[in-house]
N, C-alpha and C. Protein backbone atom coordinates (compact mmCIF):
# COMPACT_ATOMS: atom_id res chain seq x y z
N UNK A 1 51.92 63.95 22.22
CA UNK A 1 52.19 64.04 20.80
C UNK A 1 51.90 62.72 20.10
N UNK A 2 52.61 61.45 21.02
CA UNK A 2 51.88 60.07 20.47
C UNK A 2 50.49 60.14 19.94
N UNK A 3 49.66 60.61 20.99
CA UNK A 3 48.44 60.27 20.95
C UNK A 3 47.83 61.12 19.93
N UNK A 4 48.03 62.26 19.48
CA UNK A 4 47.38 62.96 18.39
C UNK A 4 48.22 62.62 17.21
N UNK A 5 48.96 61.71 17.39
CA UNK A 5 49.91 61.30 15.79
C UNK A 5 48.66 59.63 15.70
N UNK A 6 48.59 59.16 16.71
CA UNK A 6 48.07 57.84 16.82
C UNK A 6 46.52 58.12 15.97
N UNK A 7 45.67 59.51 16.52
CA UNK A 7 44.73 59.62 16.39
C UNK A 7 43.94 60.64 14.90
N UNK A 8 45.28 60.89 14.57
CA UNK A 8 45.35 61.13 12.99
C UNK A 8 45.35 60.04 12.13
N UNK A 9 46.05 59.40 12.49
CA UNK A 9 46.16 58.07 11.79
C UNK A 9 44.97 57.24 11.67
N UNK A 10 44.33 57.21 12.30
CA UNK A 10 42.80 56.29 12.86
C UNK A 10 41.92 57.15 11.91
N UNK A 11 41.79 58.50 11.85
CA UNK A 11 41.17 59.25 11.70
C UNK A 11 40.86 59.00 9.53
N UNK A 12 42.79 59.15 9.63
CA UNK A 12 42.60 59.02 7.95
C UNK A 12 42.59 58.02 7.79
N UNK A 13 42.37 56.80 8.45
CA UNK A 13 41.99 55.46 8.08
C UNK A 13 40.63 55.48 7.49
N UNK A 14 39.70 55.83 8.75
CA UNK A 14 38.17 55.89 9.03
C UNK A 14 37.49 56.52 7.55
N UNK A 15 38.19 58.27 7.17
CA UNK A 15 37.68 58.44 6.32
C UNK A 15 38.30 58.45 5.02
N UNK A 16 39.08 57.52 4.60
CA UNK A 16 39.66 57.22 3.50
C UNK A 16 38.94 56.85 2.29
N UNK A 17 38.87 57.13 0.86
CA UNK A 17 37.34 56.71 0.19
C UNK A 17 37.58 55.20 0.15
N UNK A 18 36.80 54.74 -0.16
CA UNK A 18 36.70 53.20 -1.36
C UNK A 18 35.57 53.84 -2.25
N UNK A 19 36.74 53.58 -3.40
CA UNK A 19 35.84 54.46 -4.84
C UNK A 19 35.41 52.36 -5.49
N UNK A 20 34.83 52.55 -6.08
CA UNK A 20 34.38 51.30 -6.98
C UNK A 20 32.87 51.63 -7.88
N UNK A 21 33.13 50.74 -8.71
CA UNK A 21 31.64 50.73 -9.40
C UNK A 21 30.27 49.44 -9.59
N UNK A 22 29.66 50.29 -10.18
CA UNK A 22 28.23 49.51 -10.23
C UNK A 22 27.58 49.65 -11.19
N UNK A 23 26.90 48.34 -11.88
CA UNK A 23 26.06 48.42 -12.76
C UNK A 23 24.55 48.67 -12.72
N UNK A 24 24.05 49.46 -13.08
CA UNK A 24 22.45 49.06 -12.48
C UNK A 24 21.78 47.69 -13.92
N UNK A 25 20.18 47.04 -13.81
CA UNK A 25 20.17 45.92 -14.46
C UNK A 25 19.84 46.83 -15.86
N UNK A 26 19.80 47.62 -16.39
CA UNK A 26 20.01 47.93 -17.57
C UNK A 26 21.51 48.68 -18.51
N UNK A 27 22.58 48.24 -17.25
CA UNK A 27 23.94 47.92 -17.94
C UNK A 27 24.75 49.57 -17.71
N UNK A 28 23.85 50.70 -17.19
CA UNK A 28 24.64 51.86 -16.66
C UNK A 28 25.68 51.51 -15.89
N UNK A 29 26.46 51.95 -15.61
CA UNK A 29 27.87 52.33 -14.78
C UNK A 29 27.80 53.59 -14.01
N UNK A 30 27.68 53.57 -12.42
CA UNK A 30 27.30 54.63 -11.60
C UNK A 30 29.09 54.43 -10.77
N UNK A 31 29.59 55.22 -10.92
CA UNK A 31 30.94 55.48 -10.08
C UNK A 31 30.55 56.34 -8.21
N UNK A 32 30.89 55.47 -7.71
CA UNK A 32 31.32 55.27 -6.28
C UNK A 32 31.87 55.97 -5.64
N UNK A 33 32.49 56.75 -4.58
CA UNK A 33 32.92 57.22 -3.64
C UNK A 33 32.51 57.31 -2.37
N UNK A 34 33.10 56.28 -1.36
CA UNK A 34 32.04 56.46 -0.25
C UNK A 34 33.30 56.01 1.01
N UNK A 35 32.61 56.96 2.54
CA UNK A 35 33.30 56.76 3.57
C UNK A 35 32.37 56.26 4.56
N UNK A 36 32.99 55.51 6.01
CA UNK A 36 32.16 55.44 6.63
C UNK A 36 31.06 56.69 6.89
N UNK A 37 31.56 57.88 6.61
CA UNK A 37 30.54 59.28 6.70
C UNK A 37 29.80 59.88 5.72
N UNK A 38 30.16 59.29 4.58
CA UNK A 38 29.81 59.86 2.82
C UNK A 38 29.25 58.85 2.00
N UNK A 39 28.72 59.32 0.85
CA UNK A 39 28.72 58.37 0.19
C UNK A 39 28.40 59.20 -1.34
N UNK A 40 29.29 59.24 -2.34
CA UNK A 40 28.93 60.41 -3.15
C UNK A 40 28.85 59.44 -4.81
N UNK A 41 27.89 60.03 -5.69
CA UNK A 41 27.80 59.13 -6.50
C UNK A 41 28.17 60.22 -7.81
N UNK A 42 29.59 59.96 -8.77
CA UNK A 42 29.75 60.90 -9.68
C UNK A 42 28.52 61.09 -10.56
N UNK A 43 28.11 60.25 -10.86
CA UNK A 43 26.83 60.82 -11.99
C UNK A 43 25.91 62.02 -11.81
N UNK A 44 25.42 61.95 -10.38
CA UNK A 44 24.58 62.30 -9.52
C UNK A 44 25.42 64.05 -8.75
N UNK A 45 25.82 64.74 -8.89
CA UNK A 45 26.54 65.78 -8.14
C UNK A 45 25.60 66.56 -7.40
N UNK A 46 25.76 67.05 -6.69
CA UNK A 46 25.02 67.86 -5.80
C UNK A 46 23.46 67.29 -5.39
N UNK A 47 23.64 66.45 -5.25
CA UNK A 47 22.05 66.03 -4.99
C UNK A 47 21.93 65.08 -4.17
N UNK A 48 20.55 65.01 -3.80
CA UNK A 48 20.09 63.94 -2.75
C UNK A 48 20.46 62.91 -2.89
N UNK A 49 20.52 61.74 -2.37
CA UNK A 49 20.61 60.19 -2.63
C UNK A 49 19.92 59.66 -1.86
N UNK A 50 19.11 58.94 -2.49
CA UNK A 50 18.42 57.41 -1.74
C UNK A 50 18.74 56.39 -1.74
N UNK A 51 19.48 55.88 -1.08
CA UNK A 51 19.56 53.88 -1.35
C UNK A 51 18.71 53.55 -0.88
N UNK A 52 17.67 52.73 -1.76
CA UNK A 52 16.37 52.07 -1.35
C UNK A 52 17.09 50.30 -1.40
N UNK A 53 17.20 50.08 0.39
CA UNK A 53 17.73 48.50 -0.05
C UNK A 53 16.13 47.67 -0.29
N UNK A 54 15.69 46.52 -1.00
CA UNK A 54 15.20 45.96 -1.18
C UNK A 54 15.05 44.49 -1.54
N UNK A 55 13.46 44.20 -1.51
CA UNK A 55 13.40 42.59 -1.78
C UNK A 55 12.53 42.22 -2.97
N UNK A 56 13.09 41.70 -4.13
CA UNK A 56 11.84 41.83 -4.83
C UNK A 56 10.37 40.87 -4.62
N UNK A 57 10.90 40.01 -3.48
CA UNK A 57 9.71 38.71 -3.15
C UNK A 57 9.13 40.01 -2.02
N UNK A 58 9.44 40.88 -1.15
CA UNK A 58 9.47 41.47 -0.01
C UNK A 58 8.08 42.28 0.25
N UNK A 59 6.78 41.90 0.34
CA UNK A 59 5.36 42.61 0.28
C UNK A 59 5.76 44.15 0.34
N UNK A 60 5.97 44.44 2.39
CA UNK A 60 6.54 45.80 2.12
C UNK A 60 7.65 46.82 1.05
N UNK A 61 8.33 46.18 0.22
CA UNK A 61 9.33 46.80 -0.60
C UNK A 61 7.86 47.16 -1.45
N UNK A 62 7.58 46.12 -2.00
CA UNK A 62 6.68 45.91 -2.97
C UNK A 62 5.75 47.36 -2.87
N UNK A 63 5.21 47.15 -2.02
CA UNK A 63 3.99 48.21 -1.50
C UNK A 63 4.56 49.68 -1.74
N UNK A 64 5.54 49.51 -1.04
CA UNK A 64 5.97 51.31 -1.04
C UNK A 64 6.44 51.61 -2.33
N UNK A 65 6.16 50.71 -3.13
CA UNK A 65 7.22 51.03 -4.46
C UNK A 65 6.62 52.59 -5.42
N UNK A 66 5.39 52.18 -5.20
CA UNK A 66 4.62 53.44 -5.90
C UNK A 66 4.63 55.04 -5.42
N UNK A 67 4.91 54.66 -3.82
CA UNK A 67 5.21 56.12 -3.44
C UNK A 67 6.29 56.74 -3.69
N UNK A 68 7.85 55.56 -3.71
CA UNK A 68 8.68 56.24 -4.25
C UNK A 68 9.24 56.87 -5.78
N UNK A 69 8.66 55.77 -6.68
CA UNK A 69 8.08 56.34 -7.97
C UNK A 69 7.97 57.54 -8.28
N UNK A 70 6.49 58.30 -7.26
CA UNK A 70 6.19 59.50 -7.32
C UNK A 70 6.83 60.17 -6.58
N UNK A 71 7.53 59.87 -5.78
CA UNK A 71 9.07 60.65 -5.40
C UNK A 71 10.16 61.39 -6.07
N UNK A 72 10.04 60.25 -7.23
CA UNK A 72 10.98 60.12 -7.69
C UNK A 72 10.84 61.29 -8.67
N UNK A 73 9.34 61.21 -9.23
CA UNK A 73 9.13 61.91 -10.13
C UNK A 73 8.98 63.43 -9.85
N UNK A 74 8.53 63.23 -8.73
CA UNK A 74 8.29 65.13 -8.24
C UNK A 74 9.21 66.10 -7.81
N UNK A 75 10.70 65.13 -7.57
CA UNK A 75 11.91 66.11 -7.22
C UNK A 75 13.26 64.71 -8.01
N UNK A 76 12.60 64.73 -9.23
CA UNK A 76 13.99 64.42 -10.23
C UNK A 76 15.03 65.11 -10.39
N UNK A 77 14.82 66.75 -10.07
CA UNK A 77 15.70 67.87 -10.03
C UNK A 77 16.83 67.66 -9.04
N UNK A 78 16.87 67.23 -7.88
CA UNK A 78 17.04 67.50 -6.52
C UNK A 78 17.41 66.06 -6.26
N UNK A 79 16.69 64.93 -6.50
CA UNK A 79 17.04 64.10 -5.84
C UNK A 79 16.96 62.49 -6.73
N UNK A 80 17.58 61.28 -6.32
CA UNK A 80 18.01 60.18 -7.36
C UNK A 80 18.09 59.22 -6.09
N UNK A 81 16.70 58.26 -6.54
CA UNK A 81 16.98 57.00 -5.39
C UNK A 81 17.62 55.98 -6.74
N UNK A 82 18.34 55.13 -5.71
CA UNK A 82 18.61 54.07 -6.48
C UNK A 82 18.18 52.78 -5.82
N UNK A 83 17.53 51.72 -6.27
CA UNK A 83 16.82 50.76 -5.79
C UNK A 83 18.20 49.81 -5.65
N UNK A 84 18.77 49.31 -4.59
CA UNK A 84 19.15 48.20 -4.24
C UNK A 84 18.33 46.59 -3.98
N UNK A 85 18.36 46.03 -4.93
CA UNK A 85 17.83 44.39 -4.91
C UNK A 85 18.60 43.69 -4.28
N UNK A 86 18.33 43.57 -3.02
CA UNK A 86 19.43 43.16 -1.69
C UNK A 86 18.61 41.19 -1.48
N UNK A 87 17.83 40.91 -1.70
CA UNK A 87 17.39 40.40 -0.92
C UNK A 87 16.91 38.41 -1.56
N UNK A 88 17.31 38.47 -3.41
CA UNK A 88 16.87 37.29 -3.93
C UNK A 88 17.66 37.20 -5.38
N UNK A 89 18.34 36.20 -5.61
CA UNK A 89 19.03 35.75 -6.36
C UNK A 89 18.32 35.80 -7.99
N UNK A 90 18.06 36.86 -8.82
CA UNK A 90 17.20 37.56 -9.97
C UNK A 90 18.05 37.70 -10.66
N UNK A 91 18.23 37.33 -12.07
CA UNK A 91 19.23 37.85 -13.09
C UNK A 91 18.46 39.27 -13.82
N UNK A 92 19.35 39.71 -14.18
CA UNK A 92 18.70 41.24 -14.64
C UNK A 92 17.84 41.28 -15.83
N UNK A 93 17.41 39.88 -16.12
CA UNK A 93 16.04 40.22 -17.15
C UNK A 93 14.83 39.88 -16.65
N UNK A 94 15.01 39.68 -15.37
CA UNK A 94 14.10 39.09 -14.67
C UNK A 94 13.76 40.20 -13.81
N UNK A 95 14.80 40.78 -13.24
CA UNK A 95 14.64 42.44 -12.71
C UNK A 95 14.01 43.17 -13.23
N UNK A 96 14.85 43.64 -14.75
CA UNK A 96 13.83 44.62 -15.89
C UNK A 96 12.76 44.06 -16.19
N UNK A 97 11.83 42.77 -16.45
CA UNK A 97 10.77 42.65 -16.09
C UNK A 97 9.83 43.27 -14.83
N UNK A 98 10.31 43.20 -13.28
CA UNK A 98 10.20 43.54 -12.32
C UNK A 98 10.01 45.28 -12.59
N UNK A 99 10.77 45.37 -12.76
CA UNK A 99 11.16 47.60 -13.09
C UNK A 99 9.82 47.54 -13.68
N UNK A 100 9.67 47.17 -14.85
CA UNK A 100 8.67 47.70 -15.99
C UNK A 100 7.38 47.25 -15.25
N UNK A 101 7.06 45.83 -14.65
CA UNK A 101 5.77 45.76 -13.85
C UNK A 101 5.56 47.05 -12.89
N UNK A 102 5.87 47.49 -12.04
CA UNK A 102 6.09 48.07 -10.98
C UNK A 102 6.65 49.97 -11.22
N UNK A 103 6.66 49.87 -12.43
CA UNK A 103 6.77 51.24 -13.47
C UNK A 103 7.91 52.09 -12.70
N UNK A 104 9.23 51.28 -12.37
CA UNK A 104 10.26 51.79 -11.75
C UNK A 104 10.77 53.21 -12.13
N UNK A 105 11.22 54.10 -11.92
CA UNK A 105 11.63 55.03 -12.81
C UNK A 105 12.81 55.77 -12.05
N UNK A 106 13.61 54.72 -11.65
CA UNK A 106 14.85 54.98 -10.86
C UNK A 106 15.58 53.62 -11.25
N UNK A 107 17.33 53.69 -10.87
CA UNK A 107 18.15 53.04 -11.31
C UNK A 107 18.08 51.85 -10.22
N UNK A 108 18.16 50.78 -10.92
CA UNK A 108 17.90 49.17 -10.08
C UNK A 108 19.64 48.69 -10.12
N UNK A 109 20.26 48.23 -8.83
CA UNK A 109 21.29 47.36 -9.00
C UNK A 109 21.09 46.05 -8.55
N UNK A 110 21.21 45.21 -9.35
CA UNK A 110 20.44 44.03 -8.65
C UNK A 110 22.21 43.38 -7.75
N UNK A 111 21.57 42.04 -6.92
CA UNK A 111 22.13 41.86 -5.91
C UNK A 111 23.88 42.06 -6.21
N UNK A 112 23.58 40.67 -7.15
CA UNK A 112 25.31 40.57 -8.05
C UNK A 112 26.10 41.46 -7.99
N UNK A 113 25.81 42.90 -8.62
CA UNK A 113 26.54 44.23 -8.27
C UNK A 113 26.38 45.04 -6.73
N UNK A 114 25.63 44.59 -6.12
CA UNK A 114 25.30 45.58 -4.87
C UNK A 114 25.90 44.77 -3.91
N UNK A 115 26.61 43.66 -3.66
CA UNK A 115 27.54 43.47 -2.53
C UNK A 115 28.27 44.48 -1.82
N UNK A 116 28.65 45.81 -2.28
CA UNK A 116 29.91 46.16 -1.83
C UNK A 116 29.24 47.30 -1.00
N UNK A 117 27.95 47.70 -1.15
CA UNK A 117 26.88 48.54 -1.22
C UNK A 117 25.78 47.98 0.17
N UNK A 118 25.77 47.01 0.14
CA UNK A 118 25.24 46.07 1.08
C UNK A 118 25.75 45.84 2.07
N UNK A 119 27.22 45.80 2.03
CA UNK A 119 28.58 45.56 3.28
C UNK A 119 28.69 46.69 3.79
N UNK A 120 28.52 47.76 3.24
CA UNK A 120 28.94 49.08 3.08
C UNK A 120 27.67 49.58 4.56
N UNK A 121 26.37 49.12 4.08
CA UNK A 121 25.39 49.78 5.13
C UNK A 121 25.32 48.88 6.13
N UNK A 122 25.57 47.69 5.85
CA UNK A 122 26.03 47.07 7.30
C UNK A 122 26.63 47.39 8.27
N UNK A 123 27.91 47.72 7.56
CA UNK A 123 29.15 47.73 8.36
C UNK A 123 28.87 49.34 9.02
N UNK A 124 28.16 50.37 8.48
CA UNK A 124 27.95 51.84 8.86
C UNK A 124 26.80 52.30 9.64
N UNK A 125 26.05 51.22 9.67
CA UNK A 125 24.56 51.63 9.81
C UNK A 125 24.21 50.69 11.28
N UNK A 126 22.78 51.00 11.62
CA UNK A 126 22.26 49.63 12.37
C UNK A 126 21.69 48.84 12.03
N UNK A 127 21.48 48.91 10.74
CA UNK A 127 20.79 48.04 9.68
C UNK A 127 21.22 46.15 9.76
N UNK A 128 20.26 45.54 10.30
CA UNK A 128 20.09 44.26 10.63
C UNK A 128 19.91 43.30 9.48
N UNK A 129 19.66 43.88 8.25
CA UNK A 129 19.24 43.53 7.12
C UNK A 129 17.94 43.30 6.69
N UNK A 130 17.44 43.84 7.53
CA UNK A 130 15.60 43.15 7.22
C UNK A 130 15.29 44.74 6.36
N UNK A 131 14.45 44.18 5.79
CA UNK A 131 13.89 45.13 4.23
C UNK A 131 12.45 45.65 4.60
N UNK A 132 12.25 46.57 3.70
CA UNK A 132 12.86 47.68 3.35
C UNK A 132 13.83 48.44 4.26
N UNK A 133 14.39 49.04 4.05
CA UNK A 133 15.89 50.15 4.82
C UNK A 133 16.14 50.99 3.17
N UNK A 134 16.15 52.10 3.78
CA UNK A 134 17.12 53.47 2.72
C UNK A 134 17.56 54.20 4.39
N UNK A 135 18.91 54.80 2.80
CA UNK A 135 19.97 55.94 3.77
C UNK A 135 19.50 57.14 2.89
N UNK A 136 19.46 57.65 3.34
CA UNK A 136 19.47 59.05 2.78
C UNK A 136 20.65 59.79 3.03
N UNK A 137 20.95 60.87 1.65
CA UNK A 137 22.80 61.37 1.82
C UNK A 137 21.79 62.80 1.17
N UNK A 138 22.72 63.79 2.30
CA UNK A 138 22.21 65.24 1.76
C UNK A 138 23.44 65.58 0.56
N UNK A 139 23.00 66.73 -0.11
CA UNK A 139 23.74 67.52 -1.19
C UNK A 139 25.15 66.78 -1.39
N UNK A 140 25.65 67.25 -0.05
CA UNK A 140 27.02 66.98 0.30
C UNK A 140 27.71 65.52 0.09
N UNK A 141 26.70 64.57 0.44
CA UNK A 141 26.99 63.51 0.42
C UNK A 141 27.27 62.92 1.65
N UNK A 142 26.29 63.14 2.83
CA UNK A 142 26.56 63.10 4.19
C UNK A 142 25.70 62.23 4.39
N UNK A 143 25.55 61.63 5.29
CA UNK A 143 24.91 60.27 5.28
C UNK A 143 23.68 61.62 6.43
N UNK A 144 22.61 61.67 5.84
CA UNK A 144 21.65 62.12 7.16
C UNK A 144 20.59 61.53 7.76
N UNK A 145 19.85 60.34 7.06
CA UNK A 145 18.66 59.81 7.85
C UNK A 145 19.27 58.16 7.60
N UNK A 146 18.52 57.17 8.32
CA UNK A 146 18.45 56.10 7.79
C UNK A 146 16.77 55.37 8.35
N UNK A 147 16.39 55.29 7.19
CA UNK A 147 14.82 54.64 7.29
C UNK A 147 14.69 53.46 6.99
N UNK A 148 13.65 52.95 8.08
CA UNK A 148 13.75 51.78 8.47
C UNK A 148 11.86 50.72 8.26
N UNK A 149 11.91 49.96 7.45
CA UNK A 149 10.44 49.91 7.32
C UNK A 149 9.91 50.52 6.41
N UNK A 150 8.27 49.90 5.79
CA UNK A 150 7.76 50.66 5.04
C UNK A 150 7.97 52.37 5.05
N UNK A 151 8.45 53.27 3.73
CA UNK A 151 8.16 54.90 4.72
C UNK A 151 7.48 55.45 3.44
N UNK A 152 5.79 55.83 4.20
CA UNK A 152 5.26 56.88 3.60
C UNK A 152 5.93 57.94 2.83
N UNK A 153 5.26 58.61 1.78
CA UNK A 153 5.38 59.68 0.87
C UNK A 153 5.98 60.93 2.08
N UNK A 154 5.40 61.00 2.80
CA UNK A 154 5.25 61.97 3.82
C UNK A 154 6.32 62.01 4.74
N UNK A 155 6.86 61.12 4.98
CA UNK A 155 8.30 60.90 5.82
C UNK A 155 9.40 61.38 5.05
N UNK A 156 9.26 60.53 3.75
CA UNK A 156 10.23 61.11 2.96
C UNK A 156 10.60 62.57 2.79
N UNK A 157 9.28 62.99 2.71
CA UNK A 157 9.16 64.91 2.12
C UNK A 157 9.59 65.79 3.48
N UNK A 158 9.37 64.72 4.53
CA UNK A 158 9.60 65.42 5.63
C UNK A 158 11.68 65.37 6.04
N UNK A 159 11.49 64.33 5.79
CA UNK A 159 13.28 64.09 5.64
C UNK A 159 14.22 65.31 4.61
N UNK A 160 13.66 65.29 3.64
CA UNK A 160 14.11 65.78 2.70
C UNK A 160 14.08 67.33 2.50
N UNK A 161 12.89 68.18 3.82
CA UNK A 161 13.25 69.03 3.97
C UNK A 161 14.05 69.20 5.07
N UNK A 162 14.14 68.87 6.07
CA UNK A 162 15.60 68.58 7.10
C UNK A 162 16.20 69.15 5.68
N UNK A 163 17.07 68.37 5.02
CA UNK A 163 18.46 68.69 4.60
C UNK A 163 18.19 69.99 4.26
C-alpha cells in the first residue's frame, strides 16, 4: 500500500503543469501549459506544435528557414511552429529585422523570453543544445517526435502524418 501511495505521489509530481507565459518579438502573449509529457499552448487548441529551437548566427537554422515557412504556410489550419531564438543575445528589433529578412511567418520568441522553454527541452528531451532541434506535440499536446538537425520539407510532412 506504501508503495502505490509513494508512487502516486511521484506520479502527480512528474505530471503536474507549470503554466507561464511568453512573449513572442512582436509583443504577443502565448499562455503555457506544459508537463514533462505535454506541452499545450492556449492560443493554439487542437493543433500541431512546433518548437523550432534556433540560432540566428546558426547557417543550418538559417537554411531550413524557408522550408519551414512553406510549412507553415501549407497547413496554417492544422499546425503553428513557433521559432525559439535559443542561441544569441538579439534584442527584438533586431529579431523583427531578422523575421522580415528571412520572410518569417510564424511566431519568434527571442532568447530573453524562451528560458523557461529552453530548460523545459533540456530537462525532457536528449537535446544537447546544439541547433537546429524542434519537438513536435500532436493535437493533444503530446510530445511525439523530436528532430534533430537540419529537417527537410519531407520529414516534416512525414512526421506530421504519423500523428
Amino acid at each position: 500500500m506504501k508503495k502505490i501511495l509513494v508512487l502516486l505521489l511521484l506520479s502527480n509530481l512528474l505530471l503536474s503543469a507549470n503554466e507561464f507565459s511568453v512573449k513572442s518579438i512582436l509583443g504577443k502573449t502565448y499562455h503555457i501549459q506544459m508537463t514533462p509529457l505535454t506541452l499545450k499552448i492556449k492560443e493554439f487548441p487542437n493543433t500541431v506544435i512546433i518548437l523550432d529551437f534556433f540560432g540566428a548566427n546558426c547557417p543550418p537554422c538559417v537554411a531550413e528557414m524557408p522550408s519551414l515557412v512553406k510549412f507553415q504556410k501549407n497547413f496554417a489550419k492544422n499546425v503553428r511552429i513557433i521559432g525559439i531564438q535559443s542561441a544569441s543575445k538579439r534584442n527584438n528589433k533586431k529579431m523583427i529585422d531578422f523575421a522580415k529578412k528571412h520572410h518569417l511567418n510564424y511566431p519568434i520568441i527571442n532568447l530573453s523570453f524562451a528560458k523557461e522553454l529552453i530548460a523545459y527541452a533540456q530537462e525532457n528531451t536528449h537535446w544537447n543544445g546544439a541547433l537546429p532541434f524542434k519537438l513536435m506535440y500532436d493535437f493533444e499536446g503530446g510530445l511525439s517526435y523530436e528532430l534533430y538537425g537540419m529537417v527537410k520539407e519531407e520529414k516534416l510532412l512525414e512526421a506530421l502524418h504519423d500523428l
